[in-house]
Protein backbone atom coordinates (compact mmCIF):
# COMPACT_ATOMS: atom_id res chain seq x y z
CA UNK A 1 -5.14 -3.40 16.41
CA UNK A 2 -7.03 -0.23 15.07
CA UNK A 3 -8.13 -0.84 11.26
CA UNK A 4 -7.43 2.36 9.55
CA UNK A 5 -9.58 3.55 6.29
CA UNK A 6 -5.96 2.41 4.38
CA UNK A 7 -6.15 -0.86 6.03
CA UNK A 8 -9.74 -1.36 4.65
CA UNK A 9 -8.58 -0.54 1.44
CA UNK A 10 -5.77 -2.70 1.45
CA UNK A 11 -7.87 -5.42 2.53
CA UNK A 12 -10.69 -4.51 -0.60
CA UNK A 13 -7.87 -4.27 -2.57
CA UNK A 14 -6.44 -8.28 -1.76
CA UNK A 15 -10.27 -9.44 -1.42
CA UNK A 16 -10.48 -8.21 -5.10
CA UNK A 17 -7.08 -9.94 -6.05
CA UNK A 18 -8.12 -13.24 -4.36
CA UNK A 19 -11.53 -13.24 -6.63
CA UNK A 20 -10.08 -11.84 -9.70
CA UNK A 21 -8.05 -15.43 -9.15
CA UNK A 22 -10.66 -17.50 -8.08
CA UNK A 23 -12.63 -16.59 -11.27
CA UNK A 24 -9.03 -17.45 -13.34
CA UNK A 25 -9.57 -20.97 -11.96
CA UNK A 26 -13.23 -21.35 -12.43
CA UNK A 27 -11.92 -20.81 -16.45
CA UNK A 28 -9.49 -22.95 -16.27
CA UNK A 29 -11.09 -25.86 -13.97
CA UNK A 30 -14.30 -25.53 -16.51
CA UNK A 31 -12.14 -25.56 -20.04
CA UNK A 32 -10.37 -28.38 -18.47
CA UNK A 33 -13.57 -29.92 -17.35
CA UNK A 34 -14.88 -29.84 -20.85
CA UNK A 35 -11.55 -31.05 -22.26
CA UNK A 36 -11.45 -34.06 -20.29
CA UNK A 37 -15.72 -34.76 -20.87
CA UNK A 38 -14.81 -34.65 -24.42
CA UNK A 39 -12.32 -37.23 -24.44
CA UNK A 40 -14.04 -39.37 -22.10
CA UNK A 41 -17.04 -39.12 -24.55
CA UNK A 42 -14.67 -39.74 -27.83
CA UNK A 43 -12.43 -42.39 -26.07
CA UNK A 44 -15.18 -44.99 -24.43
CA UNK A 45 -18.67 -43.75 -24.80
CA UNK A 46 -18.16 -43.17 -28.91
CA UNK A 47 -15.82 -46.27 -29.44
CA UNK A 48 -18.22 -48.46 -26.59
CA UNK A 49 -21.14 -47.21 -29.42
CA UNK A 50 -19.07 -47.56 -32.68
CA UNK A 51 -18.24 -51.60 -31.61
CA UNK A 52 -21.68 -52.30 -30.92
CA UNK A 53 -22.73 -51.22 -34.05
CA UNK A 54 -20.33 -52.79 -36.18
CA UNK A 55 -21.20 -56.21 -34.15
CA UNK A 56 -24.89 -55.71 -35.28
CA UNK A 57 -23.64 -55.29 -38.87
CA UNK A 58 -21.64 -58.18 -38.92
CA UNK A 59 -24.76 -59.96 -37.39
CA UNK A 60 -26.89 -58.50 -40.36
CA UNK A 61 -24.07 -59.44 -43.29
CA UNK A 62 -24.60 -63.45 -41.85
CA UNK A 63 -28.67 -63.14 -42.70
CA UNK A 64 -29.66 -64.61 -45.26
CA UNK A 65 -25.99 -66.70 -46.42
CA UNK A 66 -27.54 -70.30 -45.76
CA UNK A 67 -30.84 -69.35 -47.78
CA UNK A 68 -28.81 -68.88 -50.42
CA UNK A 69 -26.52 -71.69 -50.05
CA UNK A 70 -29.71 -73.74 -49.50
CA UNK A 71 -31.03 -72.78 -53.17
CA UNK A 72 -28.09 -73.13 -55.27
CA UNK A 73 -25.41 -75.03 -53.10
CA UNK A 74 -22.86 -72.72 -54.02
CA UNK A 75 -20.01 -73.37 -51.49
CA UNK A 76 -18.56 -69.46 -52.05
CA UNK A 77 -21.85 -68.69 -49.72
CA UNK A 78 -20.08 -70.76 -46.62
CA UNK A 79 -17.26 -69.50 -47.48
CA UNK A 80 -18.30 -66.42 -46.90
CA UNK A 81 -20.26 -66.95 -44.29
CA UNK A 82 -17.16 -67.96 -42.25
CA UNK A 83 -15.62 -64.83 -42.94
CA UNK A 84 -18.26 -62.81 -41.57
CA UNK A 85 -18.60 -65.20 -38.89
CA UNK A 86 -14.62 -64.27 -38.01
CA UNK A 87 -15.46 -60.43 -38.49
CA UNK A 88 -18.49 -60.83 -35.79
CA UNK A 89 -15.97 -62.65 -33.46
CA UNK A 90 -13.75 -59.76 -33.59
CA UNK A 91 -16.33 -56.92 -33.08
CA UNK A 92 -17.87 -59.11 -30.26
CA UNK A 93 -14.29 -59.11 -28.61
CA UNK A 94 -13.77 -54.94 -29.20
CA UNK A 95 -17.35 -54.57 -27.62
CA UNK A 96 -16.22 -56.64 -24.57
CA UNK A 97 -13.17 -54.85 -24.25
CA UNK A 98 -14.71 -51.32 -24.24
CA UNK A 99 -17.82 -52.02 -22.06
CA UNK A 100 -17.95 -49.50 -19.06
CA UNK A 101 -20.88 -50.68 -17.40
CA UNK A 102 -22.57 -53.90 -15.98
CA UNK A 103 -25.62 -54.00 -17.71
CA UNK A 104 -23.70 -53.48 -21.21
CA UNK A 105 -21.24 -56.66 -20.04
CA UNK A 106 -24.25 -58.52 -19.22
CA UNK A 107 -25.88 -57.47 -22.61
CA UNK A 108 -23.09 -58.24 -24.19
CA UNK A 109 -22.73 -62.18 -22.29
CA UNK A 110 -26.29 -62.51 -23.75
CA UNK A 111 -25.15 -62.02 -27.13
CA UNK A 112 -22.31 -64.50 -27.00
CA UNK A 113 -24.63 -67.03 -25.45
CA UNK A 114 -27.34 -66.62 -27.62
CA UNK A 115 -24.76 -66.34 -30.78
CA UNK A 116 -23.68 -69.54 -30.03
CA UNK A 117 -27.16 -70.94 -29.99
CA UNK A 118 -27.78 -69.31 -33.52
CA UNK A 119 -24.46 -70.70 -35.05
CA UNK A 120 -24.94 -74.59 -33.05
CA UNK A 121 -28.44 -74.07 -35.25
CA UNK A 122 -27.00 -73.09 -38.40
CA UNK A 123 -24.36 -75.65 -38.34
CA UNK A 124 -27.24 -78.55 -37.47
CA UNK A 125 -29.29 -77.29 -40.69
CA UNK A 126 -26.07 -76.95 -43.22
CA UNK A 127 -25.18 -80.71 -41.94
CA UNK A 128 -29.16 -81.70 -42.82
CA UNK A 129 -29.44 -79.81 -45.82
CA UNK A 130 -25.95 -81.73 -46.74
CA UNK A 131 -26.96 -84.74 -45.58
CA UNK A 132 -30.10 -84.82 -48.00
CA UNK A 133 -32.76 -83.71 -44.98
CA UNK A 134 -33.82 -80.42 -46.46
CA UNK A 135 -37.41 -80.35 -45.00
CA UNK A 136 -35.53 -80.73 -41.46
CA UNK A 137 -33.35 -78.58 -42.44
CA UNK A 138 -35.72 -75.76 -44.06
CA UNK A 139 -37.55 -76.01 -41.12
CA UNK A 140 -34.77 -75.20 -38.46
CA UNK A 141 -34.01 -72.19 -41.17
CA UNK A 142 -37.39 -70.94 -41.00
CA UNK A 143 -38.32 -71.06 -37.43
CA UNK A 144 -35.40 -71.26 -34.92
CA UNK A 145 -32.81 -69.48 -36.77
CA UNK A 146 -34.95 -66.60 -37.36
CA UNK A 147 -36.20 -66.76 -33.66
CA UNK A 148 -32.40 -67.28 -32.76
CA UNK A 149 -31.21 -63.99 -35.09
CA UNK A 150 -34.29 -61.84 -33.93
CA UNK A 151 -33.01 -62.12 -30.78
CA UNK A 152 -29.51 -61.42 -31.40
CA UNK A 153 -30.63 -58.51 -32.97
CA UNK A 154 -32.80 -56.82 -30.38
CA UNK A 155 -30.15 -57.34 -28.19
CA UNK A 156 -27.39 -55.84 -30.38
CA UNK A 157 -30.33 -52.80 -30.52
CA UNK A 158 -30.31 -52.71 -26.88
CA UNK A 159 -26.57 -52.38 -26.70
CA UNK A 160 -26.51 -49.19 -29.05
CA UNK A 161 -28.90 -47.83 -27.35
CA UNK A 162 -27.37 -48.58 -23.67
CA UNK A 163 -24.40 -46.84 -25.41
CA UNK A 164 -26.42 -43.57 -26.85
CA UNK A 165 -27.77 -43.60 -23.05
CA UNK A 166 -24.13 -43.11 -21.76
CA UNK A 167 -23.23 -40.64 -24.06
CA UNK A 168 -26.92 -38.96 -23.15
CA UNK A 169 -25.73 -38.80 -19.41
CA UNK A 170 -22.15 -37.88 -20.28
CA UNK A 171 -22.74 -34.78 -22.75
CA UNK A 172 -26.02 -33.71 -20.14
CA UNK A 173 -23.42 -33.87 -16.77
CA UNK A 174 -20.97 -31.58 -19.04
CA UNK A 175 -23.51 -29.00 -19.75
CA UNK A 176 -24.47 -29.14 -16.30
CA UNK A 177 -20.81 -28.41 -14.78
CA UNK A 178 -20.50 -25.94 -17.54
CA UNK A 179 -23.36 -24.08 -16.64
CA UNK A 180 -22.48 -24.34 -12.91
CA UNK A 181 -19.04 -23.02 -13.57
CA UNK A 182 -19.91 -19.97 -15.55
CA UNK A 183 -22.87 -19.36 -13.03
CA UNK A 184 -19.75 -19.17 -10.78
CA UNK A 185 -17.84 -17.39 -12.81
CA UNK A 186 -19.90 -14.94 -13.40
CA UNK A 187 -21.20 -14.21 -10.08
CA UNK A 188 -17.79 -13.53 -8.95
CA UNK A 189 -17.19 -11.39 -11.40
CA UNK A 190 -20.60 -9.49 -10.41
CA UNK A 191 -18.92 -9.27 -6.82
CA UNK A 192 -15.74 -8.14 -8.05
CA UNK A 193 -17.24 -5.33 -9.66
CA UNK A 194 -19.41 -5.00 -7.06
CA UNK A 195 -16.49 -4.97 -4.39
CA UNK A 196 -14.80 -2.74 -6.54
CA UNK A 197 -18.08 0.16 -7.45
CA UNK A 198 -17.91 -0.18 -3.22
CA UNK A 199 -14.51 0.79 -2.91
CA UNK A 200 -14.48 3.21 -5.31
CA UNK A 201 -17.68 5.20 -3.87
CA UNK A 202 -15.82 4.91 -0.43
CA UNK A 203 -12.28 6.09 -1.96
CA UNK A 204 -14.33 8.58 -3.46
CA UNK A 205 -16.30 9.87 -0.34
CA UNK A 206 -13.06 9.73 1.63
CA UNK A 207 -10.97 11.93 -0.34
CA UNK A 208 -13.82 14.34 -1.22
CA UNK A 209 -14.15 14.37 2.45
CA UNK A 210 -10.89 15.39 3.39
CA UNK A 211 -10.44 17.90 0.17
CA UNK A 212 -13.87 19.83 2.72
CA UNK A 213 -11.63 19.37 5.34
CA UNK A 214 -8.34 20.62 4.05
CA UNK A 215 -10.08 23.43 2.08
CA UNK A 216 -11.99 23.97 6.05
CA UNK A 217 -8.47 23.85 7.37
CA UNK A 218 -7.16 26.26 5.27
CA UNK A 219 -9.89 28.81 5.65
CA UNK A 220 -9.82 28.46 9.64
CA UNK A 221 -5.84 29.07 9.13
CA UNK A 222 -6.44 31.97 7.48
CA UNK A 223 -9.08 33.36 9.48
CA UNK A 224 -6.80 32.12 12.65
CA UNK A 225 -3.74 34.33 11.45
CA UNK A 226 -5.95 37.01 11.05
CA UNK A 227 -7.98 37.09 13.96
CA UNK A 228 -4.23 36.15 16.06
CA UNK A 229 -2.78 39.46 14.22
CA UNK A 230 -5.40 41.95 15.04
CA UNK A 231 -5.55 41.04 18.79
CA UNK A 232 -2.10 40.71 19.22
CA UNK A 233 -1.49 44.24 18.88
CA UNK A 234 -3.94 46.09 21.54
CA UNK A 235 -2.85 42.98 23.75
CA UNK A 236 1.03 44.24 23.68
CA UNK A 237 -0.18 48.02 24.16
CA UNK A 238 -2.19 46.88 26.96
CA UNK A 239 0.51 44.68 27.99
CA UNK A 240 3.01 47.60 28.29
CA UNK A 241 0.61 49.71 29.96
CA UNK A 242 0.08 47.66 32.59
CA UNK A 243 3.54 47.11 32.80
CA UNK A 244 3.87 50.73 33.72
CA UNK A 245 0.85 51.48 35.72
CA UNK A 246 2.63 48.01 38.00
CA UNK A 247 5.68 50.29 38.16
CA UNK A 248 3.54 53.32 39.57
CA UNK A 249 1.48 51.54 41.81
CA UNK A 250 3.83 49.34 43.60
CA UNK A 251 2.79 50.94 47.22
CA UNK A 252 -0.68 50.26 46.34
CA UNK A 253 -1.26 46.82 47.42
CA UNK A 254 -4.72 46.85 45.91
CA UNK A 255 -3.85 47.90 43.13
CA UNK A 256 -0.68 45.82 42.65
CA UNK A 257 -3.15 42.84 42.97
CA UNK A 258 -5.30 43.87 40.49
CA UNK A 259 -2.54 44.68 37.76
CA UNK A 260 -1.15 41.29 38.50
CA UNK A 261 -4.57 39.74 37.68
CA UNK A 262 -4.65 41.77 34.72
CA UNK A 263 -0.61 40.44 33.62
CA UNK A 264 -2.18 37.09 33.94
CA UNK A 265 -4.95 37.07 32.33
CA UNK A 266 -2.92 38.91 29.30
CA UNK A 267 -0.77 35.83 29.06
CA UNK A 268 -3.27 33.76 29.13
CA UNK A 269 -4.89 35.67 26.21
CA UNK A 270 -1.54 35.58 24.10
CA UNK A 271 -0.79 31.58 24.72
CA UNK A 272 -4.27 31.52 23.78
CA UNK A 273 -3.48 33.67 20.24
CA UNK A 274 0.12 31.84 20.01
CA UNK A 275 -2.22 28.62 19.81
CA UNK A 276 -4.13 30.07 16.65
CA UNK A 277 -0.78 31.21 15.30
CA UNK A 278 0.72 27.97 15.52
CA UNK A 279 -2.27 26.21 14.19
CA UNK A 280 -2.47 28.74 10.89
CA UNK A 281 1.39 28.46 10.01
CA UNK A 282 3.07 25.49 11.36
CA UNK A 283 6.52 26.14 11.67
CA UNK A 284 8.91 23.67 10.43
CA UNK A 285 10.82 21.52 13.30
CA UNK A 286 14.35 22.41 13.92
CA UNK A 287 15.92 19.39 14.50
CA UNK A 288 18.93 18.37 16.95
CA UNK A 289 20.13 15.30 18.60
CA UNK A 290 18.44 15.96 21.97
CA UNK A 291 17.79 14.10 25.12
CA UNK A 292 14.21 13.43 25.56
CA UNK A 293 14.03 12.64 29.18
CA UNK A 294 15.57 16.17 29.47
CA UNK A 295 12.55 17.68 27.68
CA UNK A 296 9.79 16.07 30.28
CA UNK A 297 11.43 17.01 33.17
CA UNK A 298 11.82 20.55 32.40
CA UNK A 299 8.22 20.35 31.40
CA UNK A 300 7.44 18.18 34.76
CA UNK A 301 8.76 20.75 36.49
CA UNK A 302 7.53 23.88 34.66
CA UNK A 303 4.20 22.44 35.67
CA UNK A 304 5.00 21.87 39.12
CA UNK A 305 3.35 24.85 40.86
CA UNK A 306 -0.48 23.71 38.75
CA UNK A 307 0.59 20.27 39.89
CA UNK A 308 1.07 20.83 43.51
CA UNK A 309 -1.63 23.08 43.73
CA UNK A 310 -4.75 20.30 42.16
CA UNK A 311 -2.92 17.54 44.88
CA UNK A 312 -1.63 15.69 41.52
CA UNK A 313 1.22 13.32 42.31
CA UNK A 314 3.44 12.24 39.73
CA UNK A 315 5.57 9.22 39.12
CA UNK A 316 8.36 9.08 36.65
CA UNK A 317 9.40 5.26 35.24
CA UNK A 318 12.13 6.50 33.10
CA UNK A 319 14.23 4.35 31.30
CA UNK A 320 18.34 4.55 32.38
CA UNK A 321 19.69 5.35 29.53
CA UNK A 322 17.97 7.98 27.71
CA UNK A 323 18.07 7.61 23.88
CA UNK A 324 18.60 10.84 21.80
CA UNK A 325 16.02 11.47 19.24
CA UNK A 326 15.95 13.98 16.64
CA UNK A 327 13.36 16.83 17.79
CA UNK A 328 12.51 20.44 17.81
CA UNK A 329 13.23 21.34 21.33
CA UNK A 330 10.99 23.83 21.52
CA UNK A 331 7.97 22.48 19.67
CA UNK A 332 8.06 19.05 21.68
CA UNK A 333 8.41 21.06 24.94
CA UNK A 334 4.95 22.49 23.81
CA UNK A 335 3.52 19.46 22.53
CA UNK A 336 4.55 17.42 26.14
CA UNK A 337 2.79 20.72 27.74
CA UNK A 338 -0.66 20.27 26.02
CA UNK A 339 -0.82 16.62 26.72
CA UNK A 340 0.37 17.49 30.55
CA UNK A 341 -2.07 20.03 30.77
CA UNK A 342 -5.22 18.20 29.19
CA UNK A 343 -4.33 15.35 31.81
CA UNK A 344 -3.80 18.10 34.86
CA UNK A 345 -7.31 19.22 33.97
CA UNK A 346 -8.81 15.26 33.84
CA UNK A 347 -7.96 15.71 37.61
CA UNK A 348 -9.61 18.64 39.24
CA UNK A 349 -10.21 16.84 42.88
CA UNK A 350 -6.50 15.39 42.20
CA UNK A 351 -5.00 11.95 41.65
CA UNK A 352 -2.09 10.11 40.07
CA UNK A 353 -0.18 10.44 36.75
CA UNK A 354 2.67 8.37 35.55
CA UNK A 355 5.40 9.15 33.33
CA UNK A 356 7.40 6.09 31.96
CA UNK A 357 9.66 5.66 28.39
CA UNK A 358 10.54 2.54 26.89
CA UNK A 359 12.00 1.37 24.10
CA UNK A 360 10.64 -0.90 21.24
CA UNK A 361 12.03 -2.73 18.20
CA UNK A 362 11.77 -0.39 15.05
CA UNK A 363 10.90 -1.32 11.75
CA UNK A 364 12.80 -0.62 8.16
CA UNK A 365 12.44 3.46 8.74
CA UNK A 366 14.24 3.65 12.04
CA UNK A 367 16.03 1.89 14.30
CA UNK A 368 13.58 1.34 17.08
CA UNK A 369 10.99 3.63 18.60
CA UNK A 370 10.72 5.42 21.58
CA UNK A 371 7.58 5.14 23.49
CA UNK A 372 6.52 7.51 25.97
CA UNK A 373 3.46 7.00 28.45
CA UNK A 374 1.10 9.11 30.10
CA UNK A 375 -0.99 7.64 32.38
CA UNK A 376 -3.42 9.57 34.57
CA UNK A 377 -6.59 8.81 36.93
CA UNK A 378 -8.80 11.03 35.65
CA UNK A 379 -12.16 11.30 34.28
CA UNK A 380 -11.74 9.51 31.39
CA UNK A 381 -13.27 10.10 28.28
CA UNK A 382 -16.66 8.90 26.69
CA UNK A 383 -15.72 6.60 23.26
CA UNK A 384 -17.69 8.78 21.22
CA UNK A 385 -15.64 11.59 21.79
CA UNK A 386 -12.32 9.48 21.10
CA UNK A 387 -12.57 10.03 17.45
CA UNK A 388 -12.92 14.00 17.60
CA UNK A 389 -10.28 14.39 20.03
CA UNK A 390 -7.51 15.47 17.51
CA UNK A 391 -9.86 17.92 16.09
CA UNK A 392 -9.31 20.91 15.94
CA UNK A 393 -11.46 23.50 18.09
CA UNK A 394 -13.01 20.53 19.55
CA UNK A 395 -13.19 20.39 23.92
CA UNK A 396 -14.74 19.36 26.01
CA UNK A 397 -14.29 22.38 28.53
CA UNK A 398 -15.94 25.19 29.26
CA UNK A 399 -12.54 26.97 28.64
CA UNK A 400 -9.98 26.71 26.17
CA UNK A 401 -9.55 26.10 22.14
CA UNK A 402 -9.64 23.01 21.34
CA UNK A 403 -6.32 22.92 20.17
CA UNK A 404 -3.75 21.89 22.60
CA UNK A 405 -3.88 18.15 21.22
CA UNK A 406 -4.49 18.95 17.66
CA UNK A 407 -1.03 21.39 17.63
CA UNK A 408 0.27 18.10 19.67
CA UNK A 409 -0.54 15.53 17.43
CA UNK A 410 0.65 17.94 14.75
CA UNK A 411 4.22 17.92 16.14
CA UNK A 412 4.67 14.39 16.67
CA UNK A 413 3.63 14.10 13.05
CA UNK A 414 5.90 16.51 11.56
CA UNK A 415 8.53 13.95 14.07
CA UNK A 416 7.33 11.19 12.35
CA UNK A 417 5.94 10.11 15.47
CA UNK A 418 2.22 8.93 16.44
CA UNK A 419 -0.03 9.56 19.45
CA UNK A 420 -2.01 6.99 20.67
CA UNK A 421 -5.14 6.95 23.49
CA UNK A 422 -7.04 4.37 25.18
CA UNK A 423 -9.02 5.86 27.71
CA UNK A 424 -12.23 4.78 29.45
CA UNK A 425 -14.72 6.94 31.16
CA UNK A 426 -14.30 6.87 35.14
CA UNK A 427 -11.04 5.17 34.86
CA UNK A 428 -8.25 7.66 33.74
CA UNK A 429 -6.60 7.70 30.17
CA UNK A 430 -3.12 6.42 29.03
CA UNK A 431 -1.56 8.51 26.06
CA UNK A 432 0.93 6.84 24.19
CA UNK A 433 3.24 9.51 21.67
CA UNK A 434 6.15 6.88 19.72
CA UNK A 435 9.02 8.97 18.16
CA UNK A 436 11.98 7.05 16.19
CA UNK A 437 15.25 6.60 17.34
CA UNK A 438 18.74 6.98 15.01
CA UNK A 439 20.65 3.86 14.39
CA UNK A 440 23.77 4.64 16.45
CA UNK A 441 21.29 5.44 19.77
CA UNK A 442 19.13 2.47 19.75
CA UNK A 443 19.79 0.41 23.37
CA UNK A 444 18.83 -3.07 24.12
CA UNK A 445 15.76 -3.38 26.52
CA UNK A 446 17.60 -4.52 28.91
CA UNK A 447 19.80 -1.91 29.93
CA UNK A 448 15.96 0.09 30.95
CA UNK A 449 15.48 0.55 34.69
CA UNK A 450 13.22 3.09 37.02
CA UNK A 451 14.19 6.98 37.64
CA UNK A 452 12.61 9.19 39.24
């Protein structure tokens, strides 16, 4: 398939779409992202953080409860020592219950243990101090309980900050994906507009190109009709007088030779200004239900003396039931001539050409299409010339325009149709020209067979 300058601009067009998208769900995937960090954050790393430091504080409200129980043997100070007691069992619990990783469970595990320690201590000195043994009992106050609560203590400090670590990591990974999403997002959008500066400068250049070539088109039509106009009239005086001088010299054999010569060469030179005619004012196709297989055999055989002449044979793979398309008679009769001709003149030391028609499914404009084939054994032509070929002026003979395929291509467009060549240098060229058919004369492929 043959990408077309539209086809690259529908494809710029989607590639833009599909990015313009892409950076729609880099936003959302990075608000989301950030949404669902911030919970995570508020819902285990803040409330891991907030437990541990309410468990240090109801470690730090039990300080100091049996010092002053031991001086005045108040019992409200055991009292309310067993209250905070309860309130450090709870946050202890909470902490447990909202630890995300091992090393704040086994934090944590140390706490309990060494909790227990503390409180199997402060139990042994109330029961001394009770019991009448306060030096015992001022000296397990002094020494292990403070060792015991120290401890507790650096570890309920280790837990906070084993907590402020997490929420460290968390809030650092966030910023990270947030800075790799916008880097995304913004690079695409750098693309995007770069894509899109691209296709503009390419739109741009394309159209300002063919505005040079239309405004080139329309001064070559111009100077075409003119040119056409001002030879056209000595070539009919000159025509006529020949005409009569044929008349005159009719026992001359000489001479009738040499007018003859002259009578062709004149019609060369007015097909020749016909051509410039055509390709300065276009006329409009007159269109009638006509059959096309009709059309290439009075062509085929209009051509027959040229072909017989060069040792051309020709093969016709027709299909059986010819279709009628809508045409210009006329027109199409010319445009089948130029392509006949250019593939003729492929074949100076002779060769083969084949004629065939088939007929393919359509698409939502027409019915189906008609394809007709030229195939020939000729030359061939050299791929960098494939692009100029519809040109016009453009040949690659020593003869002729350069516009038998331009006025060609021309009809089959004003048809609606397309031509299309592959060809290949030293192995011929097949020429493809694809008309539509009406609903109600569309066949099924299977009623084709050979004719001719």
């Amino acid at each position: 398939m043959k990408f077309t300058f539209s086809h690259r601009v529908i494809g710029g067009f989607m590639v833009m779409s599909c990015l313009l998208i892409l950076v729609g769900y880099f936003a959302f995937a990075t608000t989301r992202n950030l949404q669902n960090a911030s919970r995570a954050i508020m819902k285990e790393n803040v409330t891991s953080l907030k437990a541990a430091e309410e468990l240090e504080l109801a470690l730090l409200n039990q300080k100091g409860l049996v010092s002053s129980y031991f001086l005045d043997r108040d019992p409200v100070w055991l009292r309310t020592l067993e209250e905070k007691k309860r309130d450090f069992d709870i946050w202890l619990k909470n902490a447990q219950e909202v630890a995300l990783t091992s090393e704040e469970k086994r934090i944590l595990q140390d706490i309990r243990a060494l909790y227990k320690v503390y409180d199997n201590q402060r139990n042994r000195a109330i029961w001394l101090y009770q019991s009448g043994n306060m030096a015992e009992a001022k000296g397990i106050l002094l020494n292990d309980m403070k060792n015991s609560i120290d401890a507790l203590y650096q570890r309920c400090e280790d837990l906070i900050l084993a907590n402020e670590s997490l929420i460290a990591k968390a809030e650092t990974s966030s910023r990270k994906n947030v800075i790799k999403m916008t880097t995304l997002i913004w690079a695409t959008i750098f693309i995007t507009l770069g894509l899109g500066l691209l296709m503009g400068f390419l739109i741009a250049r394309k159209v300002g190109e063919q505005l040079i070539q239309s405004a080139k088109m329309a001064s070559l039509g111009q100077l075409s009709a003119t040119i056409a106009h001002e030879i056209r009239n000595p070539l009919t005086a000159i025509k006529m007088r020949v005409h009569s001088l044929q008349e005159e010299l009719k026992e001359n054999p000489s001479a009738k030779e040499d007018t003859a010569v002259i009578g062709e060469e004149i019609n060369r030179m007015e097909k020749i200004v016909q051509n410039f005619l055509d390709f300065a004012r276009p006329p409009e196709p007159n269109l009638q239900r006509i059959d096309i297989h009709r059309v290439l055999e009075a062509t085929v055989n209009f051509l027959s003396p040229k072909v017989a002449s060069q040792n051309i044979e020709i093969n016709k793979k027709l299909e059986a039931t010819s279709p009628e398309v809508e045409i210009d008679q006329a027109q199409m009769h010319q445009a089948f001539l130029n392509i006949l001709l250019n593939a003729i003149e492929a074949m100076p030391q002779g060769g083969k050409l084949e004629i065939s028609t088939s007929m393919k499914n359509g698409d939502r404009k027409s019915a189906g299409i008609l394809d007709i084939e030229f195939r020939d054994t000729g030359i061939g032509i050299p791929a960098d010339l494939k692009k100029k070929l519809f040109e016009p002026f453009f040949t690659t003979k020593q003869t002729g325009t350069g516009l038998g395929l331009f006025i060609s291509s021309r009809i089959i467009q004003m048809h609606k149709g397309i031509i299309v060549i592959d060809s290949e240098r030293g192995k011929g060229t097949r020429l493809n020209v694809r008309l539509p058919i009406p609903a109600e004369n569309r066949r099924p492929s299977s009623e084709r067979g050979p004719n001719g």
